[in-house]
Protein backbone atom coordinates (compact mmCIF):
# COMPACT_ATOMS: atom_id res chain seq x y z
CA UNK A 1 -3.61 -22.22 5.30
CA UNK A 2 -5.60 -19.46 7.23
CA UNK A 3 -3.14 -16.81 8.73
CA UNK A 4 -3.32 -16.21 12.28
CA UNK A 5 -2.49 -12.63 12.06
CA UNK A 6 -3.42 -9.76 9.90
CA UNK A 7 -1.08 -7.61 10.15
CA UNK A 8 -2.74 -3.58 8.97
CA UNK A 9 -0.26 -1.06 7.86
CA UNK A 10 -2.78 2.03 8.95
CA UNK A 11 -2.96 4.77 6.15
CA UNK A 12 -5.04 7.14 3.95
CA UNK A 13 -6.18 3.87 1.53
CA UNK A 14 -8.31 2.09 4.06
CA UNK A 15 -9.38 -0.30 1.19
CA UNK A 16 -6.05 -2.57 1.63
CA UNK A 17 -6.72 -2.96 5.13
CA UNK A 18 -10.33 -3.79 5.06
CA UNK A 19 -10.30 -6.40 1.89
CA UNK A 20 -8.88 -9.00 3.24
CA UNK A 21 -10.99 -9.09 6.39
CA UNK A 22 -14.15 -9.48 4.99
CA UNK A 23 -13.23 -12.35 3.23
CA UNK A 24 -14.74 -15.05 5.36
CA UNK A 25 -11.90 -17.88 4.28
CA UNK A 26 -9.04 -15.04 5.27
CA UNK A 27 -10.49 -14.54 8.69
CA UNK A 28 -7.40 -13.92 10.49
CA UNK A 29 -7.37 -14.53 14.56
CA UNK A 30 -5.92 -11.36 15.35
CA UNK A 31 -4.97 -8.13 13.80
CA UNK A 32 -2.35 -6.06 14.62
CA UNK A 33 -2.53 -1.79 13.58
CA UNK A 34 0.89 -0.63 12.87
CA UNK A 35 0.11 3.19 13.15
CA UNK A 36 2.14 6.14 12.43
CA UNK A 37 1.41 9.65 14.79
CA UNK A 38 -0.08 11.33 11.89
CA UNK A 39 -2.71 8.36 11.11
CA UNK A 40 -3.83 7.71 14.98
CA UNK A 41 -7.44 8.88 13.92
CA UNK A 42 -7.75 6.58 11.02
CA UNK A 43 -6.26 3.66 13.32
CA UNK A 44 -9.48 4.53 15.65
CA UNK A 45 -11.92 4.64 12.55
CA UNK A 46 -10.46 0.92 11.06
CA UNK A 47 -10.48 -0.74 15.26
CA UNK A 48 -14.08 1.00 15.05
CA UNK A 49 -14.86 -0.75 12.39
CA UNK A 50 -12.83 -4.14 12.16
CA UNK A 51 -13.72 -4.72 15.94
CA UNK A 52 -14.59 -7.52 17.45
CA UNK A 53 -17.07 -10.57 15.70
């Protein structure tokens, strides 16, 4: 079963975040940032680079 939704807890370990997504059987149809104030910049740098395919 391929999740529909990838859901990103946004911190300073990008890694966990990112994993998942490039794995092409994963491929989730949306993702969803949970971001706290402190980590809005990294939030910008993963949409950056997770954007849309």
């Amino acid at each position: 079963m391929i999740p529909r939704t990838h859901l990103c807890l946004v911190s300073g370990q990008p890694n966990s975040n990112l994993t998942p997504l490039l794995d092409r059987a994963f491929k989730p149809q949306q993702v969803i940032l949970l971001v706290s104030p402190d980590m809005r910049q990294r939030a910008a740098w993963l949409q950056q680079t997770i954007g849309p395919t």
